[in-house]
N, C-alpha and C. Protein backbone atom coordinates (compact mmCIF):
# COMPACT_ATOMS: atom_id res chain seq x y z
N UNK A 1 -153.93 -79.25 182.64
CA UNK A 1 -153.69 -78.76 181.28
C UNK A 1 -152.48 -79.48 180.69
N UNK A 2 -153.20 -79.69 179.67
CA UNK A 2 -151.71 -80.53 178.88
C UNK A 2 -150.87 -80.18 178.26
N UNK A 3 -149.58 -79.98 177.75
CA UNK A 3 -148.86 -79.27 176.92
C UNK A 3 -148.17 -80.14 176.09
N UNK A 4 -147.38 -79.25 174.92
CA UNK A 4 -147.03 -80.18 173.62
C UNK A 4 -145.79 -80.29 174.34
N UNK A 5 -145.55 -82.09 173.52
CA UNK A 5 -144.10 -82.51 174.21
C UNK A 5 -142.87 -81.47 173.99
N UNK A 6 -142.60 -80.67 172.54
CA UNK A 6 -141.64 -80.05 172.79
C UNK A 6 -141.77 -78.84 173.95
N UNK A 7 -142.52 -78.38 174.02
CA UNK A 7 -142.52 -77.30 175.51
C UNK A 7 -142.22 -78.13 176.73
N UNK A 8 -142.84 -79.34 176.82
CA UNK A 8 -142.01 -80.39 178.16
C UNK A 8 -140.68 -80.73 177.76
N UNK A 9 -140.95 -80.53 176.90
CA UNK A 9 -138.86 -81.11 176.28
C UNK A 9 -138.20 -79.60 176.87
N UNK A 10 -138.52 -78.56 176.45
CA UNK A 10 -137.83 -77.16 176.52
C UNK A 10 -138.10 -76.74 178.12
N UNK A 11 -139.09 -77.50 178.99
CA UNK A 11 -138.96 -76.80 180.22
C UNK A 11 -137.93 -77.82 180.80
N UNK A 12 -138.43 -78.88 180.71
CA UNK A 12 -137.16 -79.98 181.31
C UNK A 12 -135.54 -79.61 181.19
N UNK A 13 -135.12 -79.24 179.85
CA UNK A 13 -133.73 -78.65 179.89
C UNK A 13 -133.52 -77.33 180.52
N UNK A 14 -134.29 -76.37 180.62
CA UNK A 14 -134.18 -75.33 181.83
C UNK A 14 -134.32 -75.85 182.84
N UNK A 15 -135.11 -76.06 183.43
CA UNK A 15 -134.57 -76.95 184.71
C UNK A 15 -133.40 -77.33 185.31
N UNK A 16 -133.24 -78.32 184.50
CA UNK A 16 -131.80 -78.86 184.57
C UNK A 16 -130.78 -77.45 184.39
N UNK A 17 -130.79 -77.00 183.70
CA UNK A 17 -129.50 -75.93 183.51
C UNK A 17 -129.81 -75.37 184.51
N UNK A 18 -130.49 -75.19 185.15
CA UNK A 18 -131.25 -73.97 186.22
C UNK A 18 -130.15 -74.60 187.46
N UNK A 19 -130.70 -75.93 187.37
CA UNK A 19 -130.17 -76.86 188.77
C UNK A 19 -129.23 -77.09 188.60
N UNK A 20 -128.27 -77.26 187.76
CA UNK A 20 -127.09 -77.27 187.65
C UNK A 20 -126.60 -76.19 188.00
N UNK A 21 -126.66 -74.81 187.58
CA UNK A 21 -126.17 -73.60 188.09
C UNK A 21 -126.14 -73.79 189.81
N UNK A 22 -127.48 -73.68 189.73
CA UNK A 22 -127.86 -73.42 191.35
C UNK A 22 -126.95 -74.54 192.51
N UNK A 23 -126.98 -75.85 192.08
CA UNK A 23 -126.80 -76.77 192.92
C UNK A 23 -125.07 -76.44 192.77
N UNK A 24 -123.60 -76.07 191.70
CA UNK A 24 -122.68 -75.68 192.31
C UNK A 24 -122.60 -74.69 192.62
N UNK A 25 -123.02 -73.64 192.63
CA UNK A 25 -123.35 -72.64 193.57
C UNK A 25 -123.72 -72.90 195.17
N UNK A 26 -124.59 -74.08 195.68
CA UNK A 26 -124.79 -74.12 196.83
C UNK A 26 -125.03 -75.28 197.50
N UNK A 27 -124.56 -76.27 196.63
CA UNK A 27 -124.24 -77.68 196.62
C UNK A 27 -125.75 -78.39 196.91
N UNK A 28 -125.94 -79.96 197.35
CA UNK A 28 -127.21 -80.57 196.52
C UNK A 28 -128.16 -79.61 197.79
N UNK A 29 -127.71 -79.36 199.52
CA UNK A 29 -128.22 -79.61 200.76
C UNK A 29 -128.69 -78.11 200.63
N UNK A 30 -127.90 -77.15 199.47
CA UNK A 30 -128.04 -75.71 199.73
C UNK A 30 -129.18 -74.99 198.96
N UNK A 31 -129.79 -75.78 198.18
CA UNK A 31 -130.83 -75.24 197.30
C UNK A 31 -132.11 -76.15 197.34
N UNK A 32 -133.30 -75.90 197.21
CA UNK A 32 -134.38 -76.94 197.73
C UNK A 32 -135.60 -77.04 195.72
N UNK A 33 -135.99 -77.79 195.82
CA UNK A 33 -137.00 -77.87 194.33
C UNK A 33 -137.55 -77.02 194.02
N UNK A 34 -138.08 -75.63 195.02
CA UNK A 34 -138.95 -74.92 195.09
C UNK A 34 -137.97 -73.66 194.54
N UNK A 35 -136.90 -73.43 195.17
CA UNK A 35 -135.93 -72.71 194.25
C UNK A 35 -135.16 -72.64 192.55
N UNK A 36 -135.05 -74.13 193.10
CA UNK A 36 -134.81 -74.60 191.33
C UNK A 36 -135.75 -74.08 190.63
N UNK A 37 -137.25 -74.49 190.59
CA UNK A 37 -138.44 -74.09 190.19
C UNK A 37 -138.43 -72.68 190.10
N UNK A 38 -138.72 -72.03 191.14
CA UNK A 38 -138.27 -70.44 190.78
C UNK A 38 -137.67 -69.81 189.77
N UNK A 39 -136.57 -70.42 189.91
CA UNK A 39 -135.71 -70.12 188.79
C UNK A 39 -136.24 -69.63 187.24
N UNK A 40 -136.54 -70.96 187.04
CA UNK A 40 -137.33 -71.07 185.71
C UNK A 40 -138.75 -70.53 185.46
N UNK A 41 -139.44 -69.36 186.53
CA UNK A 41 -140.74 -68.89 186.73
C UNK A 41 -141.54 -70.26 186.72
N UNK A 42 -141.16 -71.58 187.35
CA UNK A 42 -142.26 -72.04 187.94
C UNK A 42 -142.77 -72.44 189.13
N UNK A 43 -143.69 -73.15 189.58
CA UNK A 43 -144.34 -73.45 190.52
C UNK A 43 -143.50 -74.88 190.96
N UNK A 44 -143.28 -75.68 192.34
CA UNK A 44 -142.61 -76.73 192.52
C UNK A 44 -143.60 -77.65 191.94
N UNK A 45 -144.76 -77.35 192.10
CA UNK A 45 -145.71 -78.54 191.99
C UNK A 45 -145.67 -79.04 190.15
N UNK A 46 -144.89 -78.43 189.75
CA UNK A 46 -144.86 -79.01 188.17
C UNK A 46 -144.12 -80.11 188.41
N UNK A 47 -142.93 -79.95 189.13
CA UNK A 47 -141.27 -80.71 189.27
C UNK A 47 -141.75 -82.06 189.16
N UNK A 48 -142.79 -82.76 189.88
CA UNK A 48 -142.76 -83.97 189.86
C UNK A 48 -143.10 -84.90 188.17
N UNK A 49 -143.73 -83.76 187.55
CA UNK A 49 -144.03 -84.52 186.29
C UNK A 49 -142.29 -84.14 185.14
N UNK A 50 -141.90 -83.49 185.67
CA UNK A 50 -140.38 -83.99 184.66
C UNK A 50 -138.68 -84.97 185.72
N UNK A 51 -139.43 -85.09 187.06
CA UNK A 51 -138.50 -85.57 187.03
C UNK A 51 -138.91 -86.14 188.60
N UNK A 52 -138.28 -87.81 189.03
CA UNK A 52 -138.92 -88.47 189.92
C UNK A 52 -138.97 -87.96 191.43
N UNK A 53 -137.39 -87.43 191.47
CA UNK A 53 -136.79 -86.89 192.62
C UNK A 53 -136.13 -85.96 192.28
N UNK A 54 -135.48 -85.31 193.76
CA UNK A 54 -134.61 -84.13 193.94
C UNK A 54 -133.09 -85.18 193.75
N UNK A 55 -133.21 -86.07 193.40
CA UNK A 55 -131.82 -86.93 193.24
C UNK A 55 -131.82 -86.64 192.32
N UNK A 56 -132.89 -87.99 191.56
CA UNK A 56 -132.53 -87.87 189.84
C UNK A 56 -131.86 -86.77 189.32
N UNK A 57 -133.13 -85.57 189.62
CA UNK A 57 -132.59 -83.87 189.04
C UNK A 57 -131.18 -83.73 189.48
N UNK A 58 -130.53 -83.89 190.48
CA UNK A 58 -129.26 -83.79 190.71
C UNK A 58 -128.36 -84.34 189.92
N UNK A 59 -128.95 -86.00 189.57
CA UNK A 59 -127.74 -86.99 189.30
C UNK A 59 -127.77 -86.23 187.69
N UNK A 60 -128.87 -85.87 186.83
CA UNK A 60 -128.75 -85.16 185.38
C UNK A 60 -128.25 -84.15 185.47
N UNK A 61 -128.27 -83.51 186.28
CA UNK A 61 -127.87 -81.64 186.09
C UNK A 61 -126.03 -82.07 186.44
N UNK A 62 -125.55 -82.86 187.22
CA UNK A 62 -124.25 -83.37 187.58
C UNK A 62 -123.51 -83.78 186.05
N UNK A 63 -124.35 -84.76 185.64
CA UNK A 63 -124.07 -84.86 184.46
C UNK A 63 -123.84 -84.32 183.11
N UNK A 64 -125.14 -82.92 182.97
CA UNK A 64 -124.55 -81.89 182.50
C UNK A 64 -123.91 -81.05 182.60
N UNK A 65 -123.28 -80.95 183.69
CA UNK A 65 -122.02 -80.22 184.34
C UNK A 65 -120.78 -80.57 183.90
N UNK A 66 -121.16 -81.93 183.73
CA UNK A 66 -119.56 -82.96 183.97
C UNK A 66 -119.42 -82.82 182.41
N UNK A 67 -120.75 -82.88 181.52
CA UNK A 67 -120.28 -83.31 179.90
C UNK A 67 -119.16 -82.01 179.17
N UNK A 68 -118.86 -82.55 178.03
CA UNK A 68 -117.58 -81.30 177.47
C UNK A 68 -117.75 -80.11 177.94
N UNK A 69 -118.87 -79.52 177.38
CA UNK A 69 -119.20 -78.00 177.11
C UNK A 69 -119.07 -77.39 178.57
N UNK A 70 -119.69 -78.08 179.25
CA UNK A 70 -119.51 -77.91 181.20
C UNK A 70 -118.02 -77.68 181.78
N UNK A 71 -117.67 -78.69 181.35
CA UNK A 71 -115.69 -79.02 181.84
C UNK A 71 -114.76 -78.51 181.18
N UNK A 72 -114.62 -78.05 179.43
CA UNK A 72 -113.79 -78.03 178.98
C UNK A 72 -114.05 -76.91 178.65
N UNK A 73 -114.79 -76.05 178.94
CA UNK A 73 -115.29 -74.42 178.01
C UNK A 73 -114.10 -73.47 178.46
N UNK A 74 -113.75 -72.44 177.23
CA UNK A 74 -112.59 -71.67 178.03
C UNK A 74 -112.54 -71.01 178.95
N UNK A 75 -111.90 -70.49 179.26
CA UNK A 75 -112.07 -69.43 180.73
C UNK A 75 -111.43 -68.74 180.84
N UNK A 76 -109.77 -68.70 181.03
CA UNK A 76 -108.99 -67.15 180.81
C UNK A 76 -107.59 -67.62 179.83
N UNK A 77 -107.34 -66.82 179.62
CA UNK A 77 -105.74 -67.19 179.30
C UNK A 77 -105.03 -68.05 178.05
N UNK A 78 -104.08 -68.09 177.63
CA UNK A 78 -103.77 -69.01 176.29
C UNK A 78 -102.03 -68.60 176.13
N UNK A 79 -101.66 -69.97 175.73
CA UNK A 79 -100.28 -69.82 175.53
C UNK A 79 -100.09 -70.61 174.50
N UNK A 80 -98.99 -70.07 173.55
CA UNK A 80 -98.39 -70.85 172.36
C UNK A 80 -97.41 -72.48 172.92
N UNK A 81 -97.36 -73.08 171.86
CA UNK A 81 -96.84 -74.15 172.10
C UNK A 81 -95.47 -73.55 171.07
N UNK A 82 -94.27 -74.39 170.68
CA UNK A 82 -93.50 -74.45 170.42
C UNK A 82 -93.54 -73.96 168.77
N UNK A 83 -94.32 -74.57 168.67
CA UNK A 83 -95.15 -74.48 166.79
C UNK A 83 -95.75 -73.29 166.76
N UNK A 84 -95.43 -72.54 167.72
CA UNK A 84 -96.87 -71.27 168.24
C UNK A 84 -97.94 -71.43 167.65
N UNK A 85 -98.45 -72.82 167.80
CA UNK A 85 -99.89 -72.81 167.99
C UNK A 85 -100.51 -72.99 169.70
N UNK A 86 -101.60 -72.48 169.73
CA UNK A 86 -102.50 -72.77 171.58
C UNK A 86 -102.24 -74.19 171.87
N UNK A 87 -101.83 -74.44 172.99
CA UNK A 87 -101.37 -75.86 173.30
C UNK A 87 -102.50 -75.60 174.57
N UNK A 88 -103.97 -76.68 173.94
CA UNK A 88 -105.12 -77.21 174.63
C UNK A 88 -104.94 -76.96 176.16
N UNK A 89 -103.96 -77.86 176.12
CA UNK A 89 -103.57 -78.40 177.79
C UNK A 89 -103.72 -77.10 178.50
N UNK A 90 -102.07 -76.60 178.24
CA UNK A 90 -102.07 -75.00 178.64
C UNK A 90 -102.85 -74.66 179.36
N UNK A 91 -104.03 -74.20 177.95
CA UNK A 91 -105.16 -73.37 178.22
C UNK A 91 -105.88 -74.03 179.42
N UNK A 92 -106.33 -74.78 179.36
CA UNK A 92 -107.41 -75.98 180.06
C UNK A 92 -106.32 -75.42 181.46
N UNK A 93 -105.41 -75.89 181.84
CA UNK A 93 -104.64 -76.11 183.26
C UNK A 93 -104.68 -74.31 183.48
N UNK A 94 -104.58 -73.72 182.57
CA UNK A 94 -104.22 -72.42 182.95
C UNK A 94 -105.59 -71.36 183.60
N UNK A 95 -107.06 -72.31 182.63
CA UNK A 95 -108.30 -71.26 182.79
C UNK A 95 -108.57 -72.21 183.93
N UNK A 96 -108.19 -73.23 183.93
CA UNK A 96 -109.00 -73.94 185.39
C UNK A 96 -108.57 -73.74 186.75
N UNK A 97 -107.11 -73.00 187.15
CA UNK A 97 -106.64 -72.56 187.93
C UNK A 97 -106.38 -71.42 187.69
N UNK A 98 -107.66 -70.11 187.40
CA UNK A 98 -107.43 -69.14 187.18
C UNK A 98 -108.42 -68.33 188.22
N UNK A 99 -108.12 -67.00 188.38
CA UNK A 99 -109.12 -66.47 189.52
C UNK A 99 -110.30 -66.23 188.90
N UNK A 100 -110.42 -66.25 187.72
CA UNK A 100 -111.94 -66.00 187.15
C UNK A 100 -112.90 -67.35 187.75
N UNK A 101 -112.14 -68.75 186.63
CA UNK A 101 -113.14 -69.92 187.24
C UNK A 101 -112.96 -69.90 188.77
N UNK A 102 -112.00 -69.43 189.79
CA UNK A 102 -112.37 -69.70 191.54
C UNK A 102 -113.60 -68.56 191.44
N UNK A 103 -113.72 -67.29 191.09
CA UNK A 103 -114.77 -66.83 191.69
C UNK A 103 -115.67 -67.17 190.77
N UNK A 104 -116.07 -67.83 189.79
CA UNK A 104 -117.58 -68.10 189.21
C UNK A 104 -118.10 -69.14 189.34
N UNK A 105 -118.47 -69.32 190.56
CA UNK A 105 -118.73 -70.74 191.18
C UNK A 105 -119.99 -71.74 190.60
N UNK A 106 -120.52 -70.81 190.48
CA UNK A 106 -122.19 -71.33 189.68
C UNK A 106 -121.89 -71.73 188.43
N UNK A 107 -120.88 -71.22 187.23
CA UNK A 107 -120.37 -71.71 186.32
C UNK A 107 -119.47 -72.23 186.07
N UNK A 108 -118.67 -72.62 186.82
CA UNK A 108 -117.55 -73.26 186.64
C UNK A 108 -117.71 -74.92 186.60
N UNK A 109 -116.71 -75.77 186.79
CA UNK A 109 -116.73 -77.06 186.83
C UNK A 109 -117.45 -77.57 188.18
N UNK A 110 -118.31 -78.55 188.14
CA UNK A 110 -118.82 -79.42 189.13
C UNK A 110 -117.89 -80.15 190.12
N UNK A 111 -116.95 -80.44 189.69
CA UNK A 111 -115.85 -81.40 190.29
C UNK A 111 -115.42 -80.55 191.85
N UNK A 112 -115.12 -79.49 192.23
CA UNK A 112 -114.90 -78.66 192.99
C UNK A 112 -115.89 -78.32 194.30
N UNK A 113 -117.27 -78.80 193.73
CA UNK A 113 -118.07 -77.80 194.29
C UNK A 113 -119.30 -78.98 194.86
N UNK A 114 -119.27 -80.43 193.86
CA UNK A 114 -120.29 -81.48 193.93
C UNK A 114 -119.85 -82.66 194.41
N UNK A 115 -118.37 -82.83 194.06
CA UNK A 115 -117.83 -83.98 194.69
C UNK A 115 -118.26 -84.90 195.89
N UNK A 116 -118.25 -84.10 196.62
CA UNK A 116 -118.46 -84.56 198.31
C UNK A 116 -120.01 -85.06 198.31
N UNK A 117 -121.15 -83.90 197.69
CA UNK A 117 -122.42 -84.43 197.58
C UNK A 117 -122.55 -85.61 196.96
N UNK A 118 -121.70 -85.95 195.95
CA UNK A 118 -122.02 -87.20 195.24
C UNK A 118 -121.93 -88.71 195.73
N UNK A 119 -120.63 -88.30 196.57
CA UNK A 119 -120.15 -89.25 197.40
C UNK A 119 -121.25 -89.93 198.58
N UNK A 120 -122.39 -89.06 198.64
CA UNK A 120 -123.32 -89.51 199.43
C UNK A 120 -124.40 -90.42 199.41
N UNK A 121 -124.25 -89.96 197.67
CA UNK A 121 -125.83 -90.08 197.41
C UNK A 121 -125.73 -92.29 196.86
N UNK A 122 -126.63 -92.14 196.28
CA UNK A 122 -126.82 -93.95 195.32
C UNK A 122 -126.06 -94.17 194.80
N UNK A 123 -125.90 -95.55 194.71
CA UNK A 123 -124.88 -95.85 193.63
C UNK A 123 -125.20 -95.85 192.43
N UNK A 124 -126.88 -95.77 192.30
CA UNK A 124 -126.84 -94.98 190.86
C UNK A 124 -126.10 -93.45 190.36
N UNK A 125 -126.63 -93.19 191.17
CA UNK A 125 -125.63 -91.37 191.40
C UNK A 125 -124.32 -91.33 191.03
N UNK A 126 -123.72 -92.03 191.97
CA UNK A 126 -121.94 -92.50 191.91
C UNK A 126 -121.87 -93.21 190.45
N UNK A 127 -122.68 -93.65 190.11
CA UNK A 127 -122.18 -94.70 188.84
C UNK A 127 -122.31 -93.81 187.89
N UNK A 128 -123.24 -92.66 187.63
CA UNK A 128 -123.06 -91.75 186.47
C UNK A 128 -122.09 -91.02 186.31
N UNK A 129 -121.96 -89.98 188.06
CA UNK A 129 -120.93 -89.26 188.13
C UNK A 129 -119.79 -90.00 187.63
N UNK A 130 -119.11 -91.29 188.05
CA UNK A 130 -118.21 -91.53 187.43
C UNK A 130 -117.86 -91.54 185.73
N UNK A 131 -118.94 -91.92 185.15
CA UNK A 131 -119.04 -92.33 184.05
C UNK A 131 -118.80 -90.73 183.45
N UNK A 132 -118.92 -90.20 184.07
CA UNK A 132 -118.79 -88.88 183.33
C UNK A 132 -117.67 -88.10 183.24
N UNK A 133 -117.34 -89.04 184.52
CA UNK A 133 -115.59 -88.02 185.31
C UNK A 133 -114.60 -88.83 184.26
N UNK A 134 -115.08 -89.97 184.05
CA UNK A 134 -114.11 -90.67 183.11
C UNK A 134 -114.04 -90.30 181.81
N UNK A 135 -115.16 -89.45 181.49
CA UNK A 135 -115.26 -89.06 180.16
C UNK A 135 -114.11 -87.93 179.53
N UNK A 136 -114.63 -87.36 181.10
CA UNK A 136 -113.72 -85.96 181.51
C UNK A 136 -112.05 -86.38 181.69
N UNK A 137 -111.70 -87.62 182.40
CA UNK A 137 -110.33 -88.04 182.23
C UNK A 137 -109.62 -88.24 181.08
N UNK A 138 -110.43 -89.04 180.06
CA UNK A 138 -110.37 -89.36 178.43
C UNK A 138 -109.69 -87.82 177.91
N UNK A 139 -110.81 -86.96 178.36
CA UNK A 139 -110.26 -85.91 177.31
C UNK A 139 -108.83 -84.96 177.66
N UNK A 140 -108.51 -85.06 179.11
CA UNK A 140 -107.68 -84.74 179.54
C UNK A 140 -106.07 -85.65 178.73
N UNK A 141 -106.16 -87.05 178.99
CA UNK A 141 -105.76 -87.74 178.46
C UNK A 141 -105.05 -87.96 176.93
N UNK A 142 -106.06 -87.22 176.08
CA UNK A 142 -106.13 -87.01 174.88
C UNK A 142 -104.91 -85.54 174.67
N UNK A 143 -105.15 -84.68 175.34
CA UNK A 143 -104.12 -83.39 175.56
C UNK A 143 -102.81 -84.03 176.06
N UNK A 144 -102.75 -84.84 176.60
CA UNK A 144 -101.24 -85.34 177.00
C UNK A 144 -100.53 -85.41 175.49
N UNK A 145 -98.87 -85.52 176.02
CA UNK A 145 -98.14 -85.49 174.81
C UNK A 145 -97.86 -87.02 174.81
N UNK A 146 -97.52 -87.20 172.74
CA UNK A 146 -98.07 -87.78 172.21
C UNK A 146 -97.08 -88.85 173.02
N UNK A 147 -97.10 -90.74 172.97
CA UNK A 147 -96.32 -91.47 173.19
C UNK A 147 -96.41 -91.96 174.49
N UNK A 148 -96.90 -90.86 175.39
CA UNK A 148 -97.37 -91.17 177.15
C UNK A 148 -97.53 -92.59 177.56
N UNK A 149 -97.05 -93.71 178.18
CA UNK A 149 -97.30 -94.57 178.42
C UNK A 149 -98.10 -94.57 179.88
N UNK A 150 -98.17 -93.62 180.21
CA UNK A 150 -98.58 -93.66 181.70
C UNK A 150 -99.83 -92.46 181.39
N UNK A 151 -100.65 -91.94 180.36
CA UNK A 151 -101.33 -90.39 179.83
C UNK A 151 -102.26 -90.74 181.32
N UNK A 152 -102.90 -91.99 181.23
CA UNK A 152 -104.37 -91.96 181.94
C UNK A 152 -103.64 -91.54 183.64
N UNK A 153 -102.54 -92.03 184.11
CA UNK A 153 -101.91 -91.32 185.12
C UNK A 153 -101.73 -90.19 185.39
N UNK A 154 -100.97 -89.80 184.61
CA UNK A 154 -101.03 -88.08 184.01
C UNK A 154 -101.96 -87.52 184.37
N UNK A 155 -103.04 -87.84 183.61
CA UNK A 155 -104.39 -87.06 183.58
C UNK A 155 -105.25 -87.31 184.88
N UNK A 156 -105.28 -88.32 185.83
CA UNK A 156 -106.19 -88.38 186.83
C UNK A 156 -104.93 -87.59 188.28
N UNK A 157 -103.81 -87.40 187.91
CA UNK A 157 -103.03 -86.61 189.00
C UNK A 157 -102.86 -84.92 188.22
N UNK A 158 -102.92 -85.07 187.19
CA UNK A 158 -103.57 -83.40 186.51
C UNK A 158 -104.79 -82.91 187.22
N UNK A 159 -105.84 -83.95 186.70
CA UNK A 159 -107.12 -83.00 187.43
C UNK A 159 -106.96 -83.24 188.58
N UNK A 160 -106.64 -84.48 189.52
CA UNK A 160 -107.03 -84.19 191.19
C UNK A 160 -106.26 -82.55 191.67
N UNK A 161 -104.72 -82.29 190.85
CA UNK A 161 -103.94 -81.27 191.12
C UNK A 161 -104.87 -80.02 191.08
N UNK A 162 -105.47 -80.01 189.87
CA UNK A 162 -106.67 -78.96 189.44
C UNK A 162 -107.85 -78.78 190.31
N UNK A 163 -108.31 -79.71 190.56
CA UNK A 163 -109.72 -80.06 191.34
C UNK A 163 -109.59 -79.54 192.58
N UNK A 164 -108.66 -80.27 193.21
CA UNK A 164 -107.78 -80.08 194.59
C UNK A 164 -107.90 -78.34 195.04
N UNK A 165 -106.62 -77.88 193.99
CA UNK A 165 -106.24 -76.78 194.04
C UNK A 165 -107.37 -75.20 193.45
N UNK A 166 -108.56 -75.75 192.90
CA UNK A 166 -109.56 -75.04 192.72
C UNK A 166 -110.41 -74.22 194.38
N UNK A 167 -110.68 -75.86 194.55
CA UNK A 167 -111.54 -75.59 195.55
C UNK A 167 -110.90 -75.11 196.94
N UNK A 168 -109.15 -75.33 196.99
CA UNK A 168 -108.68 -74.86 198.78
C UNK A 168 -108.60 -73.25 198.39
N UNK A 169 -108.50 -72.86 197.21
CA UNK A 169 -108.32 -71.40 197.02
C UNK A 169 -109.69 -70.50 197.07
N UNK A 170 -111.15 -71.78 196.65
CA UNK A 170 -112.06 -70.55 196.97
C UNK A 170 -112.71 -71.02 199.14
N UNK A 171 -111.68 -71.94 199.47
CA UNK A 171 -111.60 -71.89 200.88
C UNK A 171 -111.71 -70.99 202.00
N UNK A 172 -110.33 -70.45 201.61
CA UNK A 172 -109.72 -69.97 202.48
C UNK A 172 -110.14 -68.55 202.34
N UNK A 173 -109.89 -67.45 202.94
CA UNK A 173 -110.80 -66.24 203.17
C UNK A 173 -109.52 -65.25 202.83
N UNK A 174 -108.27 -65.30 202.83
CA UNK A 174 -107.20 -64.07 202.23
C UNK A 174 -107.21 -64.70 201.23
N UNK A 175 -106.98 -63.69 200.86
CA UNK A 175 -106.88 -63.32 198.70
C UNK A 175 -105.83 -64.11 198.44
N UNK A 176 -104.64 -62.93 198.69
CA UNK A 176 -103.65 -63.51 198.78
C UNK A 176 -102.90 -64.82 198.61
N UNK A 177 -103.25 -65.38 200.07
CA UNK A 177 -103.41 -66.88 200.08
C UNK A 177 -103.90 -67.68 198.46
N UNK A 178 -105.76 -67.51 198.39
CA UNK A 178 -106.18 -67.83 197.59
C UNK A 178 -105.08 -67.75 196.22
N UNK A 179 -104.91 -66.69 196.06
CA UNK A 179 -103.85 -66.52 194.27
C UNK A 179 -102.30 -67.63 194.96
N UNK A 180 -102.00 -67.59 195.77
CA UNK A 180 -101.08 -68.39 196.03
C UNK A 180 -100.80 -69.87 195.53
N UNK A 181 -102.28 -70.40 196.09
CA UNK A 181 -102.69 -71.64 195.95
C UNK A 181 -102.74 -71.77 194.46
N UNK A 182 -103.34 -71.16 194.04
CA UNK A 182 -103.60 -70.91 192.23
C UNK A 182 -102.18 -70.99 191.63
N UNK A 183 -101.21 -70.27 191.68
CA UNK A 183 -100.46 -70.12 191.36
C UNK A 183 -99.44 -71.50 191.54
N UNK A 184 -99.30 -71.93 192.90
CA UNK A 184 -98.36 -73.08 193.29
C UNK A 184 -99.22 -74.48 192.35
N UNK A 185 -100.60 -74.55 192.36
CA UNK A 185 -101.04 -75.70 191.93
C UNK A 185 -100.97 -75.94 190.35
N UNK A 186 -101.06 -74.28 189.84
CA UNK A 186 -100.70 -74.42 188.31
C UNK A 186 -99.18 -74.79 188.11
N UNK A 187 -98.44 -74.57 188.67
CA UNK A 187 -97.29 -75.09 188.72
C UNK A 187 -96.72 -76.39 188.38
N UNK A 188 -97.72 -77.14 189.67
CA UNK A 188 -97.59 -78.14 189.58
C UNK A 188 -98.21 -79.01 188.41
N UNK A 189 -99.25 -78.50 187.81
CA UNK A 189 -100.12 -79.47 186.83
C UNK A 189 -99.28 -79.01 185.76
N UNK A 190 -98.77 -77.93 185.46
CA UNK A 190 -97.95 -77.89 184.51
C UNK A 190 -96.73 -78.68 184.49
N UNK A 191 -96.23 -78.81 185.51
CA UNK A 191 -95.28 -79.99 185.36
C UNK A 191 -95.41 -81.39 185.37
N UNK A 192 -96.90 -81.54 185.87
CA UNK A 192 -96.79 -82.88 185.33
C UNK A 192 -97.29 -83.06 183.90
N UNK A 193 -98.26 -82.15 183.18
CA UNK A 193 -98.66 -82.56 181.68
C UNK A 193 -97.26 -81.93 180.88
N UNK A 194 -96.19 -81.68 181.53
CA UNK A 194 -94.78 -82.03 180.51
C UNK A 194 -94.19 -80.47 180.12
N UNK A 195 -95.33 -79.35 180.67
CA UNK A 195 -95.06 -78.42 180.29
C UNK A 195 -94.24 -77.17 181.10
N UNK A 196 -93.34 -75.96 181.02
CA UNK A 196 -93.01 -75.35 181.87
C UNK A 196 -93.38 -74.52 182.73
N UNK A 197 -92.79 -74.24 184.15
CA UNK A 197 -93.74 -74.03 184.92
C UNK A 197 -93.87 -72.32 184.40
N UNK A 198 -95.26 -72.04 185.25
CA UNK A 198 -95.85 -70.81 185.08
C UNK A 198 -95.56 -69.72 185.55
N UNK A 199 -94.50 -68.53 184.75
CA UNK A 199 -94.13 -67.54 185.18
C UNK A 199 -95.11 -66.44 185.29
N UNK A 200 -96.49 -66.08 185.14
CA UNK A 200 -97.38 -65.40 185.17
C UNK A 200 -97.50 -64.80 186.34
């Protein structure tokens, strides 16, 4: 049975959002096509007509993970800048090392949770993910204060600080601990994007 392209257009992007959820939730080895499929009330045996492999689907759903709306969406918290207006950064360093994004693993950022899988896969794989992480550096970059001769530095020892410090806190098994880590790593990213550290 054949269907109109926009309904293959509209199942294809569920999918993907589906697999994106699912796969940081349980990384590429933890979820299989037949689940993805589920997801979306279908059958696996559709999967092959929207997409070649269980890669591909990975290397797109990675990608929609990685794009703005994926990486940069808010998450908790907000602080005035000097002008008392929301100073981006802040927010961004503050919701990304916050206990909400450690426990919402399925929604949160890819970087934490996909990394290691990516590192495995093709260098087609690797070549998107990057392309995307760089996109994601850019915008980090862009939040630096103004004049930075070193921003793109800044910003790739911001997020590893972030990235880093995301994932040892949903590690480790005391709480405690966990808010620790949160706490010491926001610290630190706050001091390097220029700002003071976090009395919260």
């Amino acid at each position: 049975m054949r269907y109109p392209k926009e309904q293959k257009s509209e199942t294809r992007r569920r999918i993907l959002n589906a697999a994106a959820r699912l796969f940081r939730e349980s990384g590429y080895d933890g979820v299989g096509v037949d689940a993805i499929m589920s997801e979306v009330g279908l059958t696996a045996g559709g999967f092959y007509s929207h997409f070649p492999s269980k890669e591909a689907l990975f290397s797109e759903a990675m990608a929609l993970a990685l794009s703005p709306a994926g990486t940069l969406r808010a998450k908790t918290g907000s602080r005035a800048s000097t002008s008392g207006e929301p100073d981006p950064l802040v927010n961004l360093i503050k919701g990304y090392l916050s206990r909400n994004h450690r426990d919402a693993v399925a929604d949160g950022c890819p970087l934490p949770t996909l990394s290691a899988d990516v590192a495995r896969k093709s260098d087609a794989t690797r070549e998107r993910f990057e392309d995307q992480f760089l996109m994601f550096v850019k915008q980090i970059e862009m939040l630096m204060p103004d004049g930075s001769e070193t921003a793109t530095d800044q910003a790739l020892s911001l997020l590893a600080q972030c990235v880093g410090g995301l994932l040892l806190s949903r590690a480790v098994k005391d709480r405690k601990l966990s808010d620790r880590i949160l706490k010491s790593c926001r610290d630190a990213a706050l001091k390097t994007s220029g700002n003071q550290e976090d009395r919260q």
